[in-house]
C-alpha atoms as a PDB file:
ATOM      1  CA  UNK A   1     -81.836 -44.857-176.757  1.00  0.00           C
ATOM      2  CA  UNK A   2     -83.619 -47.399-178.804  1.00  0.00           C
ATOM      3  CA  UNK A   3     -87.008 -47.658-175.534  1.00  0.00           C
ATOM      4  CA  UNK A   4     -87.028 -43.634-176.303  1.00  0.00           C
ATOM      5  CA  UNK A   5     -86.737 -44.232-180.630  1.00  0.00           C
ATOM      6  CA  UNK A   6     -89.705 -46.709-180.207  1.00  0.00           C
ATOM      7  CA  UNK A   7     -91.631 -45.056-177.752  1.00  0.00           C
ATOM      8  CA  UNK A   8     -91.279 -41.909-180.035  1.00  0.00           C
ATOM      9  CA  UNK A   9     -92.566 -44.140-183.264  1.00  0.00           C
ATOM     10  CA  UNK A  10     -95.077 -45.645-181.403  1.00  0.00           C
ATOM     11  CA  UNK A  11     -96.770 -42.157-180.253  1.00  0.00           C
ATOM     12  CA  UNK A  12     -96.842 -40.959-183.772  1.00  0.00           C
ATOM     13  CA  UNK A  13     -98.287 -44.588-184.806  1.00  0.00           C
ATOM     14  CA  UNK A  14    -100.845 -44.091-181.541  1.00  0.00           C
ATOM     15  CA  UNK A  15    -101.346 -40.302-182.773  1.00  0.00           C
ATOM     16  CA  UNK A  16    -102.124 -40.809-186.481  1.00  0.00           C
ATOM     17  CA  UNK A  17    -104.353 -43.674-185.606  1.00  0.00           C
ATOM     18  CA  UNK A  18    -106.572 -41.994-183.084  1.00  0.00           C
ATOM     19  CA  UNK A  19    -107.293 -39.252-185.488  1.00  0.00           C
ATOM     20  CA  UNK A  20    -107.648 -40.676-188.447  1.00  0.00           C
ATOM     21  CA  UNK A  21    -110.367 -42.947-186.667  1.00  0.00           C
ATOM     22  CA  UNK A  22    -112.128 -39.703-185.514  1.00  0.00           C
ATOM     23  CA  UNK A  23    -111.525 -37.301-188.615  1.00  0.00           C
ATOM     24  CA  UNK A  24    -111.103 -39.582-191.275  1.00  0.00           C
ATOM     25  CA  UNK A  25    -108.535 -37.573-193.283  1.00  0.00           C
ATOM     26  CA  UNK A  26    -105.120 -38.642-194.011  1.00  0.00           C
ATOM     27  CA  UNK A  27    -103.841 -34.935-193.933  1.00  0.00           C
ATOM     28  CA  UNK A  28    -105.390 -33.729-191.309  1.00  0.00           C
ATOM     29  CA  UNK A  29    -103.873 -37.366-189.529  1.00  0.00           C
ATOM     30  CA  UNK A  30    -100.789 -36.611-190.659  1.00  0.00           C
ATOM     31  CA  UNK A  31    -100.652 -32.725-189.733  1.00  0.00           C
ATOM     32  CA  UNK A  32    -101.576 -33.629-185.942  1.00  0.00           C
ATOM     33  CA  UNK A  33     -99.123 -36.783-185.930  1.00  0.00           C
ATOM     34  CA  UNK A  34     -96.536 -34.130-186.644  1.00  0.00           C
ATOM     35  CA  UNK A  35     -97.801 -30.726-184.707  1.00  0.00           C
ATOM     36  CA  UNK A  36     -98.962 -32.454-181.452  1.00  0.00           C
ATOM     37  CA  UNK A  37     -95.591 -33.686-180.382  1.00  0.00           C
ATOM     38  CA  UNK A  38     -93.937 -29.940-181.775  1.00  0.00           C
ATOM     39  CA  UNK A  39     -96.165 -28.345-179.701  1.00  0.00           C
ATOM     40  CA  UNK A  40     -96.156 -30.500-177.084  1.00  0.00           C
ATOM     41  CA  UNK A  41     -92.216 -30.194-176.735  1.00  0.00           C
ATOM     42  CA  UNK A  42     -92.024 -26.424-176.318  1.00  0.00           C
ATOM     43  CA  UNK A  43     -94.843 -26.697-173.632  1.00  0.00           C
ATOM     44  CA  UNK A  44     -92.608 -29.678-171.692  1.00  0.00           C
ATOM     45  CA  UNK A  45     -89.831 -26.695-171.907  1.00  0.00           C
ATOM     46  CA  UNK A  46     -92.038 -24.463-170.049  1.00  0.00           C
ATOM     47  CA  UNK A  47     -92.725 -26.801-167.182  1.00  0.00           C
ATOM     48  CA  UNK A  48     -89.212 -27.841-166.580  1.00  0.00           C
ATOM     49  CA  UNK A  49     -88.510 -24.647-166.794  1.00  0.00           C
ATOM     50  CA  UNK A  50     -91.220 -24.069-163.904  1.00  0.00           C
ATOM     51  CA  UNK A  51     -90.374 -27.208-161.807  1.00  0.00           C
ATOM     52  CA  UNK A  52     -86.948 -26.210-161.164  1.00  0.00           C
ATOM     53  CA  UNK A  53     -87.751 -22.915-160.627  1.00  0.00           C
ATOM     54  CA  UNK A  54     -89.982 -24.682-158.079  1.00  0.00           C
ATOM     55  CA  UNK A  55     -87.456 -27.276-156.656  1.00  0.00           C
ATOM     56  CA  UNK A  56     -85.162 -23.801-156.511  1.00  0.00           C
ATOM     57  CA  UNK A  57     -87.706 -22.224-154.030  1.00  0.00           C
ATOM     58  CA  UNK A  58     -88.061 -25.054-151.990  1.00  0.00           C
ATOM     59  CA  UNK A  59     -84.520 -26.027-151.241  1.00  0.00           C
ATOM     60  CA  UNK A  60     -83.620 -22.080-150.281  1.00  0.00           C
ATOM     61  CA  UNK A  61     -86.607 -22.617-147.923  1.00  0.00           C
ATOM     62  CA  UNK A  62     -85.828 -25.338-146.328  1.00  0.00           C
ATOM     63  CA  UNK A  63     -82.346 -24.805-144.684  1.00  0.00           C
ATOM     64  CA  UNK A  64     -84.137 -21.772-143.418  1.00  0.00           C
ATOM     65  CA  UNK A  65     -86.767 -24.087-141.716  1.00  0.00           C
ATOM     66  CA  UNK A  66     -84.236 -26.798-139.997  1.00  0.00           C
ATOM     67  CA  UNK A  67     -81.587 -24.339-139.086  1.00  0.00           C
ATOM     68  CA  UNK A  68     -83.501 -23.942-135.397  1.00  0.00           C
ATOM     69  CA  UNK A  69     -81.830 -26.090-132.612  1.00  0.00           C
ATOM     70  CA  UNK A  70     -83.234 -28.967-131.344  1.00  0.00           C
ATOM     71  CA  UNK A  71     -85.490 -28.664-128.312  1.00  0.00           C
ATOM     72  CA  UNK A  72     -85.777 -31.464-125.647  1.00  0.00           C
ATOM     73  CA  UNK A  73     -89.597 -31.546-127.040  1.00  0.00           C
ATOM     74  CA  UNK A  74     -88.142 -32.730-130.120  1.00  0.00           C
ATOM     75  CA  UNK A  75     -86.753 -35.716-129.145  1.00  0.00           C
ATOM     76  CA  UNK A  76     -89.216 -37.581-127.421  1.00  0.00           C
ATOM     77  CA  UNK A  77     -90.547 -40.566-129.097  1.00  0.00           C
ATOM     78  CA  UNK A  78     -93.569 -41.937-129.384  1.00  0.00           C
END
């Protein structure tokens, strides 16, 4: 838990940094420190959401694929 607390107080550090060095405005620093990460959480919901959809798919797929027997082709090795 604290590597995730740091990490999480470093990014906003890293995030407030970066744009105050390109906008030059304290509010408008501290309104992306703060939005980016909101924003940025609901979209990380999304793509879970959409990888194990994805992961879903693939393992209902691939009993389908294996379930044919063995043929003597199969076995030879190279």
């Amino acid at each position: 838990m604290a590597k995730t607390l740091t990490f999480g107080i470093m990014h906003l550090g890293i995030a407030f940094s970066v744009t105050y060095a390109l906008t030059g405005s304290i509010a408008i620093s501290g309104a992306v420190t703060f939005i980016e990460p909101a924003v940025n959480t609901v979209a990380h919901y999304f793509f879970d959401r959409y990888w194990e959809r994805r992961e879903r798919r693939h393992a209902a797929a691939v009993p389908a694929a294996t379930s044919t027997p063995a043929t003597p082709g199969d076995l030879v090795s190279a």
